[in-house]
PDB file of N, CA and C in Angstrom:
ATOM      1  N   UNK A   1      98.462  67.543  93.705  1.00  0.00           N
ATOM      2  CA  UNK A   1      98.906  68.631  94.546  1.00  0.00           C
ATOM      3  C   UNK A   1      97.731  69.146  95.373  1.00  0.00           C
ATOM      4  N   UNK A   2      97.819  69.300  96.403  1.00  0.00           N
ATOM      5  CA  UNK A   2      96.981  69.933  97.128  1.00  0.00           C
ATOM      6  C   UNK A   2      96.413  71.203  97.210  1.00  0.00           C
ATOM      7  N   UNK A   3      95.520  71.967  97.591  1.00  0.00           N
ATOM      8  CA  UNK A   3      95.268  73.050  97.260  1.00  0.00           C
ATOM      9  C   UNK A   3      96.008  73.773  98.446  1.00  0.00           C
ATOM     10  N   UNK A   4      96.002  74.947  97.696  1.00  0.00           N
ATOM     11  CA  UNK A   4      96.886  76.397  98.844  1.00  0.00           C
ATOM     12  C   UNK A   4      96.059  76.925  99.345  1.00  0.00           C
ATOM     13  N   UNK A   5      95.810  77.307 101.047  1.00  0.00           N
ATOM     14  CA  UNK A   5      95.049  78.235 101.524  1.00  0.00           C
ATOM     15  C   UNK A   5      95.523  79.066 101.195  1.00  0.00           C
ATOM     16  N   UNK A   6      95.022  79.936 101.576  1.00  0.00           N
ATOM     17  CA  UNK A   6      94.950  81.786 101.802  1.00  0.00           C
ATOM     18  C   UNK A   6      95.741  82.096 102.839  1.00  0.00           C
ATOM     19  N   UNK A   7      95.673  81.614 104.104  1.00  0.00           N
ATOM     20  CA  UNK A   7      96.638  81.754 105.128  1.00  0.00           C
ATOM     21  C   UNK A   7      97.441  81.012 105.237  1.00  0.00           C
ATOM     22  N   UNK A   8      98.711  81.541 106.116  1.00  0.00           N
ATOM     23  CA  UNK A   8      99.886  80.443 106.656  1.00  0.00           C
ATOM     24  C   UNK A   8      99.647  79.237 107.566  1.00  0.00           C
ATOM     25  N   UNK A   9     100.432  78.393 108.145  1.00  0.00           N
ATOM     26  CA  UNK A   9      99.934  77.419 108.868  1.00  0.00           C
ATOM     27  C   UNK A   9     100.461  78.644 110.400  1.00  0.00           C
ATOM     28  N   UNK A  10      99.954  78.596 111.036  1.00  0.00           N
ATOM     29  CA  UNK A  10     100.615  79.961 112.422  1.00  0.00           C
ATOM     30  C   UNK A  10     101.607  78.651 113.115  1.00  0.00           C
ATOM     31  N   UNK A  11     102.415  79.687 113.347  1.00  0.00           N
ATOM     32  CA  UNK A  11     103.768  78.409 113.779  1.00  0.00           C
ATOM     33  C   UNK A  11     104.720  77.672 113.200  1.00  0.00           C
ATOM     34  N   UNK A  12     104.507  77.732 112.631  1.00  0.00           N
ATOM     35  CA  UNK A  12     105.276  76.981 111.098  1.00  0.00           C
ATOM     36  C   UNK A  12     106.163  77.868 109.991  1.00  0.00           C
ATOM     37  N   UNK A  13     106.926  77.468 110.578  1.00  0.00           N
ATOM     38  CA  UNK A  13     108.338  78.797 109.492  1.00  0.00           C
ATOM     39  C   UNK A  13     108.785  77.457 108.558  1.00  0.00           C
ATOM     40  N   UNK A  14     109.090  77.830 107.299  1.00  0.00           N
ATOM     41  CA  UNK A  14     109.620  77.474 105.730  1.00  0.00           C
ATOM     42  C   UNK A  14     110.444  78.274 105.255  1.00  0.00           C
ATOM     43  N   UNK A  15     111.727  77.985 104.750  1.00  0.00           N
ATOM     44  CA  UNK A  15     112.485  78.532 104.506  1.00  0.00           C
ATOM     45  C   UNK A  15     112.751  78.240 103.153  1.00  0.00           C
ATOM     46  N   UNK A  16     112.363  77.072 102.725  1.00  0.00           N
ATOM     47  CA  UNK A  16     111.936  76.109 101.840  1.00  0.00           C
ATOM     48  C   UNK A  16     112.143  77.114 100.057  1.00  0.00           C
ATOM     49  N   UNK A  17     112.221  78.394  99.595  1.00  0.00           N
ATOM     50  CA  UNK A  17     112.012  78.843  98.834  1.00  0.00           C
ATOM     51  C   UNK A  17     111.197  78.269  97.390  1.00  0.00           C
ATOM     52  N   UNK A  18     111.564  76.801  96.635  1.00  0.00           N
ATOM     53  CA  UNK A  18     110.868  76.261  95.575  1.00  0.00           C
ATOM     54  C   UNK A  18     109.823  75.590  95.948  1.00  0.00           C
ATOM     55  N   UNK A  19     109.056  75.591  97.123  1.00  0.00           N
ATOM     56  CA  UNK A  19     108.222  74.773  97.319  1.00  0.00           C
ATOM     57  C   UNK A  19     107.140  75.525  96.815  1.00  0.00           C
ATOM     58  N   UNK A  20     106.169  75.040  96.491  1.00  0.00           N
ATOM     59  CA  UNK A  20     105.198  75.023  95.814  1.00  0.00           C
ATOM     60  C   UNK A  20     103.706  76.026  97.183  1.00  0.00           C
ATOM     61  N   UNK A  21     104.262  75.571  97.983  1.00  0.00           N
ATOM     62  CA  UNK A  21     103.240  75.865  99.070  1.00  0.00           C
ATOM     63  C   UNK A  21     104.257  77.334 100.193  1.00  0.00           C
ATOM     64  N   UNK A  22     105.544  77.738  99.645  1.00  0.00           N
ATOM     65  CA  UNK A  22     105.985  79.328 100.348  1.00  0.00           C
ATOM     66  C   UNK A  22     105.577  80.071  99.924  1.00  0.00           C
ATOM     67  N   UNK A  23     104.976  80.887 100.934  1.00  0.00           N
ATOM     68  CA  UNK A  23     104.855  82.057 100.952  1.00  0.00           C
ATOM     69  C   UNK A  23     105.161  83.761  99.971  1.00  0.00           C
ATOM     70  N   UNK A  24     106.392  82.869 100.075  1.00  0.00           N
ATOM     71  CA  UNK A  24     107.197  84.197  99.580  1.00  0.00           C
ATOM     72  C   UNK A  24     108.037  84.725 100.404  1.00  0.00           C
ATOM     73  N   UNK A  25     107.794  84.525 101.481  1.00  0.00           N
ATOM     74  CA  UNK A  25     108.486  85.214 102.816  1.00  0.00           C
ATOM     75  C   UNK A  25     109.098  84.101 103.682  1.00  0.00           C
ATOM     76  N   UNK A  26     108.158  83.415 104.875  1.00  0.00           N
ATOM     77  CA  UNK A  26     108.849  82.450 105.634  1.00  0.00           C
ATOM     78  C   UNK A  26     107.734  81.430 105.715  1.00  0.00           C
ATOM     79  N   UNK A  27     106.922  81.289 105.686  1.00  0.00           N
ATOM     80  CA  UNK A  27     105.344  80.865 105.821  1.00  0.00           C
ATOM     81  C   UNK A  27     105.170  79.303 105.357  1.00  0.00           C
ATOM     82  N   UNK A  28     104.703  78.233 105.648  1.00  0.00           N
ATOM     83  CA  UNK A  28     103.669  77.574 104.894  1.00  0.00           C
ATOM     84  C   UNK A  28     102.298  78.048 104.480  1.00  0.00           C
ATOM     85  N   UNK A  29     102.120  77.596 103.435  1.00  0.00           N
ATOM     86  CA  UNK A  29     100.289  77.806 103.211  1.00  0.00           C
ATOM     87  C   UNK A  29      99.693  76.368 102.536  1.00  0.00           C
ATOM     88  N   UNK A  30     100.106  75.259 102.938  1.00  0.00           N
ATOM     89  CA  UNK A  30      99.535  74.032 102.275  1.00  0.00           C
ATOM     90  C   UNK A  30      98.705  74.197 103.797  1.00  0.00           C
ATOM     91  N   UNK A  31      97.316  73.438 103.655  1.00  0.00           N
ATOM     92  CA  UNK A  31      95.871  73.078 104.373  1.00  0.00           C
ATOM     93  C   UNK A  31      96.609  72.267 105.866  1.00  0.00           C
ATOM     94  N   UNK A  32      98.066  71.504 105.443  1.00  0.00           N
ATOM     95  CA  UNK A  32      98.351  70.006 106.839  1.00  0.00           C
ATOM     96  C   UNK A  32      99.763  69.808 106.063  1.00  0.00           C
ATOM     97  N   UNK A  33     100.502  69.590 107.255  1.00  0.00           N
ATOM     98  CA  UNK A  33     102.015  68.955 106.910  1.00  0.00           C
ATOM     99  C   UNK A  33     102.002  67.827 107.120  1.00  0.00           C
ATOM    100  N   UNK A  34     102.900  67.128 106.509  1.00  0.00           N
ATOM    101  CA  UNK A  34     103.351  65.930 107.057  1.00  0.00           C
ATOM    102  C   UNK A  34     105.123  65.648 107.203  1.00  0.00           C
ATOM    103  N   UNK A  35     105.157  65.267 108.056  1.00  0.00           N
ATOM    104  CA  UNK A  35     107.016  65.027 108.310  1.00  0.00           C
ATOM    105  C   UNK A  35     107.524  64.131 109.089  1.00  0.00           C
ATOM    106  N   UNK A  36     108.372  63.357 108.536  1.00  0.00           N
ATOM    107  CA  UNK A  36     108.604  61.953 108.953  1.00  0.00           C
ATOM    108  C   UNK A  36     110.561  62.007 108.625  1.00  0.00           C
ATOM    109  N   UNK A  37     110.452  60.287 108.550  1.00  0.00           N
ATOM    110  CA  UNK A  37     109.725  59.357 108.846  1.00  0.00           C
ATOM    111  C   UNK A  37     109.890  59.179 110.548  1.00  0.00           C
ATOM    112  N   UNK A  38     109.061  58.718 110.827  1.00  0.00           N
ATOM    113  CA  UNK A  38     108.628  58.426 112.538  1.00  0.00           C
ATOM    114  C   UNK A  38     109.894  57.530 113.452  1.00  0.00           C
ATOM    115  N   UNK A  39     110.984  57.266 112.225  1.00  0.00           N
ATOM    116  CA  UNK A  39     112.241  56.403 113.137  1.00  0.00           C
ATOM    117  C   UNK A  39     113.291  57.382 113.107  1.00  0.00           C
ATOM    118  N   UNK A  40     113.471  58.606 112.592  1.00  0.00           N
ATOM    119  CA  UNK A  40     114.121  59.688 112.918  1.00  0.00           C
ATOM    120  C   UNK A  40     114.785  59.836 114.038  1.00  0.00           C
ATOM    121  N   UNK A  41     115.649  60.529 114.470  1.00  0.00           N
ATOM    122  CA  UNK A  41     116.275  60.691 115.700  1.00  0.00           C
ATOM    123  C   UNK A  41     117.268  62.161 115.711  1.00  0.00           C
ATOM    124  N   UNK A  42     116.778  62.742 114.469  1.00  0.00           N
ATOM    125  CA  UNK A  42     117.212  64.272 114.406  1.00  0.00           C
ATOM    126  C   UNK A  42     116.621  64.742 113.536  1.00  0.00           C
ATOM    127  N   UNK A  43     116.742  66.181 113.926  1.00  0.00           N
ATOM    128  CA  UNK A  43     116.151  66.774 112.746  1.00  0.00           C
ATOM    129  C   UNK A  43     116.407  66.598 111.125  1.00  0.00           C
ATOM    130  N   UNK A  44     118.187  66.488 111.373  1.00  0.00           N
ATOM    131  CA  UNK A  44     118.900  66.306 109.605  1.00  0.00           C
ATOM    132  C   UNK A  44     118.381  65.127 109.110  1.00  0.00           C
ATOM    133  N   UNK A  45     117.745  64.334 110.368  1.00  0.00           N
ATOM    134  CA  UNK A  45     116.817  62.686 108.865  1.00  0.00           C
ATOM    135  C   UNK A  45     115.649  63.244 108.829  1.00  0.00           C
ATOM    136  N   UNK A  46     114.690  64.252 109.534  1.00  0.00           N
ATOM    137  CA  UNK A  46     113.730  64.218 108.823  1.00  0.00           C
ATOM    138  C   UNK A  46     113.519  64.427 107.701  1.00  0.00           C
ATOM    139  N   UNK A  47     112.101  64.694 107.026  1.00  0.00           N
ATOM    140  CA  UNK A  47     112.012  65.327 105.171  1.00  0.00           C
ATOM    141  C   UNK A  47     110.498  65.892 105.500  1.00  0.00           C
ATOM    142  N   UNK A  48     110.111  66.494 104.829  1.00  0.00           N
ATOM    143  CA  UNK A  48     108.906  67.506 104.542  1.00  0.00           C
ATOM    144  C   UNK A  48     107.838  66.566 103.707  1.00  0.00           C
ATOM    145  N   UNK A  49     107.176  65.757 103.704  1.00  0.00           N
ATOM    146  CA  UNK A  49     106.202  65.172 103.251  1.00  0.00           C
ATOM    147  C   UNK A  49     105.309  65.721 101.825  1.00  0.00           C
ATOM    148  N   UNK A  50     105.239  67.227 102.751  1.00  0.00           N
ATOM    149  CA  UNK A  50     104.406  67.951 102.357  1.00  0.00           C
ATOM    150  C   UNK A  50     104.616  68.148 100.908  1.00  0.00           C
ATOM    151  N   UNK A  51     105.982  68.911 101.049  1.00  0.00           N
ATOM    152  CA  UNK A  51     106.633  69.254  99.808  1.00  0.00           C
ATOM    153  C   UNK A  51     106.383  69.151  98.276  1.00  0.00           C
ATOM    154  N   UNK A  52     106.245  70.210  97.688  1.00  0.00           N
ATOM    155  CA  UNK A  52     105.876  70.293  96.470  1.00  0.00           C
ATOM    156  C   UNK A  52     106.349  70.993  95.604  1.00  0.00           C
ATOM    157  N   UNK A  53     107.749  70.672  94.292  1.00  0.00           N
ATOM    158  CA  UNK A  53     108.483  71.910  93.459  1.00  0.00           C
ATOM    159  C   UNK A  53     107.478  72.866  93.122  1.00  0.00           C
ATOM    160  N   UNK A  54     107.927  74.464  93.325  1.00  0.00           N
ATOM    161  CA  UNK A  54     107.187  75.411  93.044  1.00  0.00           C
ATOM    162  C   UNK A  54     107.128  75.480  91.165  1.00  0.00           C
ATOM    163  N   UNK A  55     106.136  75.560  90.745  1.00  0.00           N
ATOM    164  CA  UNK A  55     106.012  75.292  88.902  1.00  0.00           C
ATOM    165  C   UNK A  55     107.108  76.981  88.905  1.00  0.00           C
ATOM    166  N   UNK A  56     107.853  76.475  87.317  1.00  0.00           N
ATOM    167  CA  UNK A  56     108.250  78.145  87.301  1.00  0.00           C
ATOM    168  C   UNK A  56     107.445  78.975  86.871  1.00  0.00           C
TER     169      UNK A  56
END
């Protein structure tokens, strides 16, 4: 798992609630996203790379 900054990524809204890297609010705070895959052709195929279950 990657480490969590301190700040959000600016620009970047998550709505994401169990991820490991929200906020709490709307925010990312993982360091870099990644989101694919690159043959996509809408938003509903992309996926969050990033993504990480929030521990309970």
């Amino acid at each position: 798992m990657e480490r969590k900054s301190e700040k959000h990524i600016s620009g970047v809204r998550c709505d994401v609630k169990n991820c490991a890297y929200h906020d709490g609010e709307l925010y990312c705070t993982a360091q870099h996203i990644a989101i694919g895959p690159g043959t996509a052709k809408s938003a509903s195929e992309t996926v969050c790379g990033t993504f990480e279950k929030r521990e309970s």
